[in-house]
Protein backbone atom coordinates (compact mmCIF):
# COMPACT_ATOMS: atom_id res chain seq x y z
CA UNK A 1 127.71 86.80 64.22
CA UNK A 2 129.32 88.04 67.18
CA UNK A 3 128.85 84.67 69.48
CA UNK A 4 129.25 82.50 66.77
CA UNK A 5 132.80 83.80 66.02
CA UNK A 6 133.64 80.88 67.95
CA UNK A 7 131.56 78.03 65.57
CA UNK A 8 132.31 79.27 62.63
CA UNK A 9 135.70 79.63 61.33
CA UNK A 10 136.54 81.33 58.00
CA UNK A 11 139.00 81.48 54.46
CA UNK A 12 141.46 83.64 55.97
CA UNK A 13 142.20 86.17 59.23
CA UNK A 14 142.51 89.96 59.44
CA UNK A 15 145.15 91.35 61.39
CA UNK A 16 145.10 94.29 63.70
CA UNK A 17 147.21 96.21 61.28
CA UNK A 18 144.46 95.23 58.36
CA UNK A 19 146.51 92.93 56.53
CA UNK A 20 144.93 89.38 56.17
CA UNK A 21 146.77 85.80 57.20
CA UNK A 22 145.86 81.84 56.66
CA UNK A 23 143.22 80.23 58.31
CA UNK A 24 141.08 78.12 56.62
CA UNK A 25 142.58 78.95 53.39
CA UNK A 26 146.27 78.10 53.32
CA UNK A 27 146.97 80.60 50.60
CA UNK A 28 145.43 82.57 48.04
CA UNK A 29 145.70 84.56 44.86
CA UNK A 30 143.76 87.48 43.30
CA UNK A 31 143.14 87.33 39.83
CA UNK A 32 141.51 89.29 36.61
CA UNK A 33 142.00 92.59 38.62
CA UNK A 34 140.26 91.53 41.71
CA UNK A 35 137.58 89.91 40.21
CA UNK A 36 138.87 86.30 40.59
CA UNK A 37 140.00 85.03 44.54
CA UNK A 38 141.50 81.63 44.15
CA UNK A 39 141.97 79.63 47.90
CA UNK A 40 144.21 76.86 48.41
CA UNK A 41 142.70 75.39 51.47
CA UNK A 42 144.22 73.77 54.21
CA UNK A 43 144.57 69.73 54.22
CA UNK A 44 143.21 68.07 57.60
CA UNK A 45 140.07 70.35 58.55
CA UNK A 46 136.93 68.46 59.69
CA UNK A 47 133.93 70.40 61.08
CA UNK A 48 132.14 69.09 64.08
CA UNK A 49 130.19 66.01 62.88
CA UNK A 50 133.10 64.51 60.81
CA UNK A 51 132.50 66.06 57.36
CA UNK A 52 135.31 66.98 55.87
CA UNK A 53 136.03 71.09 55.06
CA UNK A 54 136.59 70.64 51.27
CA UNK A 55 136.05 72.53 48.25
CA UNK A 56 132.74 71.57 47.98
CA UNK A 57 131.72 72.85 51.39
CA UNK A 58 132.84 76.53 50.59
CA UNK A 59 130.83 76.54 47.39
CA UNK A 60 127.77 75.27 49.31
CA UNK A 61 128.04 77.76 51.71
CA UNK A 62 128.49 80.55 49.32
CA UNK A 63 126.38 79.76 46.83
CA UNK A 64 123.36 79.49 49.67
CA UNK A 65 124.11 82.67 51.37
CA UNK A 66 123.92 84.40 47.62
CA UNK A 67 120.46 82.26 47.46
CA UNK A 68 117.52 84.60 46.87
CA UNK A 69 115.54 82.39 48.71
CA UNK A 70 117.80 82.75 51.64
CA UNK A 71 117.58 85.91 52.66
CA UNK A 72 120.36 86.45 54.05
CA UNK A 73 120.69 90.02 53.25
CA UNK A 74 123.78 91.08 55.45
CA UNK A 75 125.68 88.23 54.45
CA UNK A 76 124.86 88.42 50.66
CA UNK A 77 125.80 91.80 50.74
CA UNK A 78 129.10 91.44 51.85
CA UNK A 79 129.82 88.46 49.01
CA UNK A 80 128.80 90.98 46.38
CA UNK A 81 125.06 90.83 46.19
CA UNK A 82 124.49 91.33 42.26
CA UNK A 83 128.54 90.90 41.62
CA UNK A 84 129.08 87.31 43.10
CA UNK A 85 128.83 85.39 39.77
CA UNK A 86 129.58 81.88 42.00
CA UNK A 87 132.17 79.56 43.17
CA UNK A 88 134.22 76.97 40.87
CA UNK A 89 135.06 73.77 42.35
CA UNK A 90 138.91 73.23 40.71
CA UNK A 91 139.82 70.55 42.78
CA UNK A 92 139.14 69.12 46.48
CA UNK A 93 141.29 71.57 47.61
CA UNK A 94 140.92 74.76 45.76
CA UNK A 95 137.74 76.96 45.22
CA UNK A 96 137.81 80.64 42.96
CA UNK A 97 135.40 82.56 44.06
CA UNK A 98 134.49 84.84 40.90
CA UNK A 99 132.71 88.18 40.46
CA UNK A 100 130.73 89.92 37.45
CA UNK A 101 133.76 92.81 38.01
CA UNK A 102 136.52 93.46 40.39
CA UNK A 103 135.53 93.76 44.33
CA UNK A 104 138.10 94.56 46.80
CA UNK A 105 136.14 93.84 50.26
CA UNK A 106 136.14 90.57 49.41
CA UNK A 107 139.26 89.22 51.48
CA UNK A 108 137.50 91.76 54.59
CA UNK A 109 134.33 90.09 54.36
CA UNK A 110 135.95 86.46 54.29
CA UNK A 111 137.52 87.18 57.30
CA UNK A 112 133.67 87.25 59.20
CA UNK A 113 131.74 85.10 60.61
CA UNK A 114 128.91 85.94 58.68
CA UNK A 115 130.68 83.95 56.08
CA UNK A 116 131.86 81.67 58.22
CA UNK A 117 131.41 78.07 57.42
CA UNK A 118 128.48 75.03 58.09
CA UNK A 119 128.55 71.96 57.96
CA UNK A 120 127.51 70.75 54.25
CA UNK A 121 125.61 67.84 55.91
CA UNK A 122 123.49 70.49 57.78
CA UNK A 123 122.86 72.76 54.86
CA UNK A 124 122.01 69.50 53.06
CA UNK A 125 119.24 68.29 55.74
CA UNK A 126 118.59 71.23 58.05
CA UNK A 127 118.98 74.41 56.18
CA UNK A 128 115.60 75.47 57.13
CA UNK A 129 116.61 75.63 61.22
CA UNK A 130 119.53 77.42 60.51
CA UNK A 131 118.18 80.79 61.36
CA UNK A 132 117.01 79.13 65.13
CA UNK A 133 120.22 77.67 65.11
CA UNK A 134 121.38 75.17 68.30
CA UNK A 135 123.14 71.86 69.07
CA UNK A 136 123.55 69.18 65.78
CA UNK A 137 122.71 72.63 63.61
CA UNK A 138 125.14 75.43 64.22
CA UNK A 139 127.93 73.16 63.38
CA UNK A 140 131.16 74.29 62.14
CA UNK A 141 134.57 74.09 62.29
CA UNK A 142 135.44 76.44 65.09
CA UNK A 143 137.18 76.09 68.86
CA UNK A 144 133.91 75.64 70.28
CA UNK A 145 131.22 73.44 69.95
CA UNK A 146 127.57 74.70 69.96
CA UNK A 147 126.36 72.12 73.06
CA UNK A 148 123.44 73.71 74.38
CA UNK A 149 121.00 76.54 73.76
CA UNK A 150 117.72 77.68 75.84
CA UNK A 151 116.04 80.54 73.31
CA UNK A 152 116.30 83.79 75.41
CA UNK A 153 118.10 82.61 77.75
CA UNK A 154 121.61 80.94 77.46
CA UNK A 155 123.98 79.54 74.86
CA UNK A 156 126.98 77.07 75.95
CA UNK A 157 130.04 76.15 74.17
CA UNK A 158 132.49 73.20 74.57
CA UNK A 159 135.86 73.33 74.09
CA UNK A 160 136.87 71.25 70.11
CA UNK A 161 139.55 69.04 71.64
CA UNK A 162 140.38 68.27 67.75
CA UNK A 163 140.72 71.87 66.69
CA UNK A 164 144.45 72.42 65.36
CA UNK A 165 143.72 75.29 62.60
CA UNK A 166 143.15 78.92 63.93
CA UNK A 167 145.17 81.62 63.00
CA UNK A 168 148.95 81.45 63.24
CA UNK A 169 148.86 77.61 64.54
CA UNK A 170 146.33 78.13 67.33
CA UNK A 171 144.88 74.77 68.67
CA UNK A 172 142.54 73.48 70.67
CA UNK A 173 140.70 76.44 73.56
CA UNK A 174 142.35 76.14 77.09
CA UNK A 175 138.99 77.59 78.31
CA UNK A 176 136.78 74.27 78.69
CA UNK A 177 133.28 75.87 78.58
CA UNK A 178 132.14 79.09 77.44
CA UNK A 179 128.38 80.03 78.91
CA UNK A 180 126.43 83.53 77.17
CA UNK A 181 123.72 84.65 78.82
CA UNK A 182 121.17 86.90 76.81
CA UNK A 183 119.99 89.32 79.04
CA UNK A 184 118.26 92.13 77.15
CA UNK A 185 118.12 94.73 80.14
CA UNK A 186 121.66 96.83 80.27
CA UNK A 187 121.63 97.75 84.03
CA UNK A 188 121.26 93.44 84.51
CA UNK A 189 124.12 93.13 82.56
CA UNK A 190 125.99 95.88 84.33
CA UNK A 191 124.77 93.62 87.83
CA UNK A 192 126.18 90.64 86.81
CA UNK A 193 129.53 92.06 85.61
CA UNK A 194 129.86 93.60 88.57
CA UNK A 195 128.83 90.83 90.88
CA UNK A 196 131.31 88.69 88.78
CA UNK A 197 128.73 86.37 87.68
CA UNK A 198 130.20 87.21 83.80
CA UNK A 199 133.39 87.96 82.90
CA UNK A 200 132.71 89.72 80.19
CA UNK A 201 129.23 92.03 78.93
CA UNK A 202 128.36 94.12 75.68
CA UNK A 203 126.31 96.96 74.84
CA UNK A 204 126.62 98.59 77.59
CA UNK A 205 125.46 102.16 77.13
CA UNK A 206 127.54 105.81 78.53
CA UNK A 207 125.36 106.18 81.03
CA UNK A 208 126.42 103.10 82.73
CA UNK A 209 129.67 102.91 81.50
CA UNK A 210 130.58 104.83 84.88
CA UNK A 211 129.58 102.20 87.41
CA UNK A 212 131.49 99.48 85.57
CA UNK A 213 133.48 97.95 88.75
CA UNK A 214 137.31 99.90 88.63
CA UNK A 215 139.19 96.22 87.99
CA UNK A 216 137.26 96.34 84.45
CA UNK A 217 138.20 97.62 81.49
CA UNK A 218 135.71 99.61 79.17
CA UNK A 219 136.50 98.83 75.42
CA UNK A 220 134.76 101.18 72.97
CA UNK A 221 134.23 99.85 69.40
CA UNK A 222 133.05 101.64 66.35
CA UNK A 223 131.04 99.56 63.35
């Protein structure tokens, strides 16, 4: 979820002062006491291999992720588990999303990647590599493009030169290429930070916190 942020965009964006703004949904409404979220979606959104971002597509992807058979447990938590009842089709445009009884986190949990959006054309014909995940199969409707991945070893993203739908009018990435390394070993990723090799590494823990190079800045974030 954290590097595919980039892939995989979602209904709507949380602020940093918690409220929530358009993304993919253009607006929405809460109904039957929070047990009824009703998205208008925005016109003009194609994800990566030309399929259109329709109606259809977000009751695809939710109605998989809330798939027994899945197992997505995270995920299918955070659309309700038990609650999610499913998702209405009303027109090409406009989904309702419906629970058994009323759950605020919804609009939260709609703001994450791990309800972020596939392609309907891969969950049609390669759900089952989903969880491996790589070029032609992580495709969404993000910034980036999925354009290479070695297992273990690297993941690199391409710039969507069509992308004109991110929060508050954001277009398409001014940073071409984006290249994550997996390196499990801390004090590595402490090296190449501090080599400049990576502009940016996570997980790093306190005791190494103190030998990040003074020209970096530590960022401490609570789940």
């Amino acid at each position: 979820a954290m590097v595919q942020r980039v892939v995989l965009d979602s209904l709507v964006f949380q602020e940093t002062d918690g409220s929530f703004s358009p993304w993919l949904a253009e607006s929405w409404e809460v109904e039957d006491d929070g047990a009824t979220y009703v998205f208008r979606l925005r016109e003009g959104v194609t994800f990566h291999d030309g399929a259109p971002f329709d109606a259809e597509a977000v009751k695809a992807n939710f109605d998989r992720i809330a798939d027994p058979e899945t197992a997505s447990a995270q995920a299918a938590a955070m659309l309700g588990g038990d609650l999610y009842v499913g998702t209405d089709v009303v027109d090409d445009r406009t989904v309702a999303v419906r629970f058994s009884q009323p759950y605020a986190p919804f609009l939260q949990a709609a703001s994450t990647a791990l309800l972020g959006f596939y392609s309907p054309t891969v969950l049609e014909n390669s759900a089952d590599q989903l969880k491996a995940g790589g070029p032609d199969v992580t495709v969404g409707t993000g910034p980036y493009v999925l354009s290479s991945y070695t297992p273990d070893q690297e993941i690199v993203y391409t710039a969507n030169e069509d992308y004109a739908w991110g929060p508050g009018g954001a277009g398409a990435p001014s940073i071409k290429t984006l290249r994550v390394e997996i390196l499990p070993e801390a004090s590595v990723r402490l090296g190449v930070l501090s080599s400049g090799e990576a502009d940016v590494v996570t997980n790093l823990p306190p005791n190494l916190v103190a030998q990040v190079p003074a020209d970096d800045t530590v960022n401490a974030i609570e789940y």
